[in-house]
Every structure is written in structure tokens, then in C-alpha cells.
C-alpha atoms as a PDB file:
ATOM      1  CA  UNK A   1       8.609 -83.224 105.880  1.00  0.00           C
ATOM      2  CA  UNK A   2      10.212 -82.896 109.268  1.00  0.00           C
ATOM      3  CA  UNK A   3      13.362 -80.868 109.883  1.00  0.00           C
ATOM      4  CA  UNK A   4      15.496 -80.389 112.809  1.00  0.00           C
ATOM      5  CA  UNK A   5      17.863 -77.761 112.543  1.00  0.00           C
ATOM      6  CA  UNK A   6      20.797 -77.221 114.740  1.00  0.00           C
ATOM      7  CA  UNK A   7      23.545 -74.104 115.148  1.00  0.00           C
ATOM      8  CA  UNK A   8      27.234 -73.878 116.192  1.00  0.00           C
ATOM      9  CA  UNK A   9      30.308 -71.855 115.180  1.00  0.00           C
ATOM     10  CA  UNK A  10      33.920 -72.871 113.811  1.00  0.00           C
ATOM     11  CA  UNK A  11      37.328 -70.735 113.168  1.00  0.00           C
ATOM     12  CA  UNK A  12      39.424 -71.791 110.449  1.00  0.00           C
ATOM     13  CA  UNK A  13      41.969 -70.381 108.296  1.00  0.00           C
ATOM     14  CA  UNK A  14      43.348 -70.475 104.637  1.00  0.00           C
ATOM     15  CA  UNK A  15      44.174 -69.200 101.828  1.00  0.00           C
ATOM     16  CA  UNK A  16      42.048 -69.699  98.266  1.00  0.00           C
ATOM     17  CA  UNK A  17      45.257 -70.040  96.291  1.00  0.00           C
ATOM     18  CA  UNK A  18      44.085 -68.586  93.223  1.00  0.00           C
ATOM     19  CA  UNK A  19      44.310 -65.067  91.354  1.00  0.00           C
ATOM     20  CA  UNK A  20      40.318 -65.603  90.785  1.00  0.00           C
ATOM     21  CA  UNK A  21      39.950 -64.999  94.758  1.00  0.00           C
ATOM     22  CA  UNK A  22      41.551 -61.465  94.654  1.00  0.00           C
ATOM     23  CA  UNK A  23      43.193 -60.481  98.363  1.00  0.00           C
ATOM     24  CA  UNK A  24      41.103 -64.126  99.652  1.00  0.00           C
ATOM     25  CA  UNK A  25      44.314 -65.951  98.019  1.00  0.00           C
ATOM     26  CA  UNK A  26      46.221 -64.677 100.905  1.00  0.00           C
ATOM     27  CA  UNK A  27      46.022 -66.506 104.529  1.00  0.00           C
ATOM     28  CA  UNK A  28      42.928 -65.328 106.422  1.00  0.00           C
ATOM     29  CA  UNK A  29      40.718 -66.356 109.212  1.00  0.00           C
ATOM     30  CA  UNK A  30      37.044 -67.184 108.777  1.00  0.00           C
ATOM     31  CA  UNK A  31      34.427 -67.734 111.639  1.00  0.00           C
ATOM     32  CA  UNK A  32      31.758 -69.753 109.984  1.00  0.00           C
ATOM     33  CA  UNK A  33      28.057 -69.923 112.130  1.00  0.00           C
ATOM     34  CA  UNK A  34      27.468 -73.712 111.296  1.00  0.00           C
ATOM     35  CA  UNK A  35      23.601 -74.740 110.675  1.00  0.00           C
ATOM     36  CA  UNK A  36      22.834 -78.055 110.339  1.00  0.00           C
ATOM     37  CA  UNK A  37      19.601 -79.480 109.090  1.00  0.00           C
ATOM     38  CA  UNK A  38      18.573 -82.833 108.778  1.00  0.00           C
ATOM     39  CA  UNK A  39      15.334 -83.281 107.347  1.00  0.00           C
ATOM     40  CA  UNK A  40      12.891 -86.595 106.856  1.00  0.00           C
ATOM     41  CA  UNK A  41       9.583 -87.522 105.683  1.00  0.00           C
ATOM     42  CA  UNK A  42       9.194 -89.924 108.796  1.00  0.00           C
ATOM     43  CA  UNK A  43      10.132 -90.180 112.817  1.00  0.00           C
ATOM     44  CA  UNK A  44      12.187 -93.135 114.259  1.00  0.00           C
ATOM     45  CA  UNK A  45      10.288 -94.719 116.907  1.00  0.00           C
ATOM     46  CA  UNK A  46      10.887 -91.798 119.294  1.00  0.00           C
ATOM     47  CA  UNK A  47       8.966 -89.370 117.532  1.00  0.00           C
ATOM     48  CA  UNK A  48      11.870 -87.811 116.521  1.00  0.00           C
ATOM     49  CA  UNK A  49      14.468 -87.325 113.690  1.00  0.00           C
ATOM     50  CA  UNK A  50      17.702 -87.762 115.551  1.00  0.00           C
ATOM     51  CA  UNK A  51      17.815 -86.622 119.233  1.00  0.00           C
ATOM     52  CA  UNK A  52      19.102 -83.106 119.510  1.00  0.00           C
ATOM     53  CA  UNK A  53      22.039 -83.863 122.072  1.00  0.00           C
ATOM     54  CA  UNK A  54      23.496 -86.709 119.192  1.00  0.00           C
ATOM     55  CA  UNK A  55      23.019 -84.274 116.728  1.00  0.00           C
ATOM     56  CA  UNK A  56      24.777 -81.583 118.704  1.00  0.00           C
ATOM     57  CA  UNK A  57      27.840 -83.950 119.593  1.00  0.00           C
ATOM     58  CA  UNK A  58      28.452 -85.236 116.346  1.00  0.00           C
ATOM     59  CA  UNK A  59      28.057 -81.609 114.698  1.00  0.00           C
ATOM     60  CA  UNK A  60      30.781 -80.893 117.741  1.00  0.00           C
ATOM     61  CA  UNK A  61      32.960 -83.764 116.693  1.00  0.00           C
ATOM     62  CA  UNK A  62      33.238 -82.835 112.957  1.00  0.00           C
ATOM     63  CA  UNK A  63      33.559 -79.001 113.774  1.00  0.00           C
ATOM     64  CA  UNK A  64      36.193 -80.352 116.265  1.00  0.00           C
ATOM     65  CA  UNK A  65      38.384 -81.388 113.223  1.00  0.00           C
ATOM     66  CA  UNK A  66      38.823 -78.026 111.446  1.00  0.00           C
ATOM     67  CA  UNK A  67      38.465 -75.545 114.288  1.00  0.00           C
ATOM     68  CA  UNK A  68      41.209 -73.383 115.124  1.00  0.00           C
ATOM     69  CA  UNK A  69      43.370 -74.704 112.166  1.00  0.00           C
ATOM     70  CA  UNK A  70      44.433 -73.702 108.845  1.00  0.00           C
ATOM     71  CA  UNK A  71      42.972 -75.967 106.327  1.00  0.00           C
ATOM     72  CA  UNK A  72      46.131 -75.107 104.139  1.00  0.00           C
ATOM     73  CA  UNK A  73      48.292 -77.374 106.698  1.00  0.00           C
ATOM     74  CA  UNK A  74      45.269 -80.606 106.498  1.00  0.00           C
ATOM     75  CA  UNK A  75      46.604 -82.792 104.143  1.00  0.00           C
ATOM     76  CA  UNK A  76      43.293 -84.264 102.639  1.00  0.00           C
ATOM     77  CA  UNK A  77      42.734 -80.492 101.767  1.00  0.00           C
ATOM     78  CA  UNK A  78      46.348 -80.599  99.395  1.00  0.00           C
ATOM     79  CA  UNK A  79      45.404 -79.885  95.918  1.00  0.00           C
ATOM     80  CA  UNK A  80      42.237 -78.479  96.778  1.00  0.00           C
ATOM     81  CA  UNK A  81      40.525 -75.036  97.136  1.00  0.00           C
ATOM     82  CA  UNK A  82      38.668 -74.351 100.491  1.00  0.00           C
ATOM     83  CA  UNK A  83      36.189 -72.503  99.674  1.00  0.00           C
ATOM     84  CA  UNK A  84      33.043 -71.874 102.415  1.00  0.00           C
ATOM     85  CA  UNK A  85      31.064 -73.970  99.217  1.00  0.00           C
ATOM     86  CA  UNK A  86      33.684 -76.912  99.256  1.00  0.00           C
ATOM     87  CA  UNK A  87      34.059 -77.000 103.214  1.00  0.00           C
ATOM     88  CA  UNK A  88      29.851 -77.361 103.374  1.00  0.00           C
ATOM     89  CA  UNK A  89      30.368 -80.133 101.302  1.00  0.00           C
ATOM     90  CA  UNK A  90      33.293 -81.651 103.637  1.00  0.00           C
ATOM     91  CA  UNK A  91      30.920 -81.179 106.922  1.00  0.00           C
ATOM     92  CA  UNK A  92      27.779 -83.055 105.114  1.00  0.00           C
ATOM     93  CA  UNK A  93      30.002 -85.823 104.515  1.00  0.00           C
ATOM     94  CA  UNK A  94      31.460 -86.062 107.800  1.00  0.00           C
ATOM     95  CA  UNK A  95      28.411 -85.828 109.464  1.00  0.00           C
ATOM     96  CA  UNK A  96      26.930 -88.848 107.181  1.00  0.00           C
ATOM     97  CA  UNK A  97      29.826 -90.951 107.943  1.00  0.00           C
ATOM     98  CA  UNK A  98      29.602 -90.054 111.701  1.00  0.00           C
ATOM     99  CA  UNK A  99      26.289 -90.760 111.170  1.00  0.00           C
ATOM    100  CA  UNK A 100      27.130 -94.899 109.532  1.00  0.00           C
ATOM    101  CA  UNK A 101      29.602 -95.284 112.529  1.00  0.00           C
ATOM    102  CA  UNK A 102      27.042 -95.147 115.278  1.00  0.00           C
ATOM    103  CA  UNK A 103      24.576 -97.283 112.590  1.00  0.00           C
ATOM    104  CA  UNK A 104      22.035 -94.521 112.753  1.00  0.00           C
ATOM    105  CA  UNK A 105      18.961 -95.521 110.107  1.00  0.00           C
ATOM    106  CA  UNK A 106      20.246 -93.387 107.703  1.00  0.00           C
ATOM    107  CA  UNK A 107      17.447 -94.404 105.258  1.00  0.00           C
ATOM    108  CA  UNK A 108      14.997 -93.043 107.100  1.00  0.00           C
ATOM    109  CA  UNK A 109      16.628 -89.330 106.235  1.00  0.00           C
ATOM    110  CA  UNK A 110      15.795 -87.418 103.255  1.00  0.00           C
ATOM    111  CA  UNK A 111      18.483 -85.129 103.137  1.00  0.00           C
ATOM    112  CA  UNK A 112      21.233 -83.316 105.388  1.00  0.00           C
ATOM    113  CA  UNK A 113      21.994 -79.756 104.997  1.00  0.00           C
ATOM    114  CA  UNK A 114      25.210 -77.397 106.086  1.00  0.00           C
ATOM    115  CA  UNK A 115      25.168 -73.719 105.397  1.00  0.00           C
ATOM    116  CA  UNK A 116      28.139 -72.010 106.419  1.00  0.00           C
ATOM    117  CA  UNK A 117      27.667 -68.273 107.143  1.00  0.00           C
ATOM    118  CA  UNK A 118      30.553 -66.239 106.795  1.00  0.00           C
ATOM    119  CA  UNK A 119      29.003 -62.775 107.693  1.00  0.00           C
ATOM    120  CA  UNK A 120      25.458 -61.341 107.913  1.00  0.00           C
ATOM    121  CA  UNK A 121      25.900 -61.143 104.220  1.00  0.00           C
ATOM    122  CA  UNK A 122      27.453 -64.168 102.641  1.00  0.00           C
ATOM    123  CA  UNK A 123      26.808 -67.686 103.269  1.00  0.00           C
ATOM    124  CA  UNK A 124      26.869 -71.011 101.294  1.00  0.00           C
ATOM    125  CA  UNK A 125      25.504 -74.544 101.647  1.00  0.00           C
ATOM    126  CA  UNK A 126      25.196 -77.772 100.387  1.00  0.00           C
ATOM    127  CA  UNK A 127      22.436 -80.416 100.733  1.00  0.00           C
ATOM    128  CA  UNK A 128      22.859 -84.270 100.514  1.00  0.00           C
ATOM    129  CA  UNK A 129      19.912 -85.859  99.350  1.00  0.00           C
ATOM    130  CA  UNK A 130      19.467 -89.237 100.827  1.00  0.00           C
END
């Protein structure tokens, strides 16, 4: 299995509106250290998985979306809780749909990964098996 692996960073804000969250229900900032892996059992004819300069601009296009905001105010985000768990899920999907729009061969991919990091002691992820 090959895996390329990729790093940036993103501010956000909001608030987990929910007693379970404790003082998190309240408005804060988070700066999440965005990894992104992308992982397949084959190369494209390159010998690579993706080139690492796409990779980089469309992780910098989805990051692009949420950084410097407060999800509370992003209206596909009413109704919903924003956790670091649900906002891995929301880059993996972005990132596959960025990844249809420029007609990569997504079926050569066995899986995309996001883990969010938080803090040097709390992160979360999500992985979406292809």
C-alpha cells in the first residue's frame, strides 16, 4: 500500500451548542494541524499517487473555505454540531469532490484520510474508504 501524506494548518471558530460540551458550548477558536493522507494499492502512470503540489493546492482550497471563520455563521453547518470529528469528515469529502472536478482516477485510491489535531494531545480523524 502506498501513502502520501501531506500537512497544513486551519483557524476556525464555534461553538458545540450543547450542555454535553461543558465551557466548548461557548464560542472559541481552534487551530487544527491538517494531515492529509491518501493512500493506494497502485501508482498512476507517473509513479506516483497524486503529485504533491495538486495535493497541496486542493488541501489549500478546501482549508481555504473554513479558515479564519466561525463555522456557526456557514450555513451548511445550521443544525449541526462542529465537532473536530464532524469537520474531518467535511474535509474528506471536499477533498473527494475536489478530487471528481479535476476527473482525477479516483478508483485507483484506496482510501483518503484527515486527522485534525487540536493540541499535542487531542486529535481526531476520519478515513474514506474508496
Amino acid at each position: 500500500m502506498y501513502e502520501l501524506k501531506i500537512r497544513d494548518y486551519c483557524f476556525i471558530a464555534h461553538s458545540l451548542k450543547d450542555e454535553f460540551f461543558g465551557p466548548a458550548k461557548n464560542l472559541h477558536g481552534v487551530t487544527y494541524v491538517v494531515d492529509l493522507s491518501i493512500s493506494s494499492k497502485e501508482l498512476i502512470e507517473k509513479n506516483v499517487i497524486i503529485d504533491i503540489g495538486l495535493a497541496n493546492k486542493i488541501l489549500k482550497n478546501v482549508i481555504s473555505e473554513y479558515n479564519y471563520k466561525n463555522l456557526d455563521d456557514i450555513d451548511k453547518f445550521d443544525n449541526h454540531i462542529t465537532t473536530t470529528e464532524f469537520m474531518a469528515r467535511q474535509f474528506v469529502d471536499d477533498i473527494y469532490v475536489a478530487l471528481e472536478k479535476i476527473e482525477y482516477p479516483l478508483s485507483k485510491l484506496s482510501s483518503i484520510k484527515i486527522e485534525l489535531k487540536e493540541n499535542h494531545i487531542a486529535s481526531a480523524s476520519y478515513i474514506k474508504n474508496i
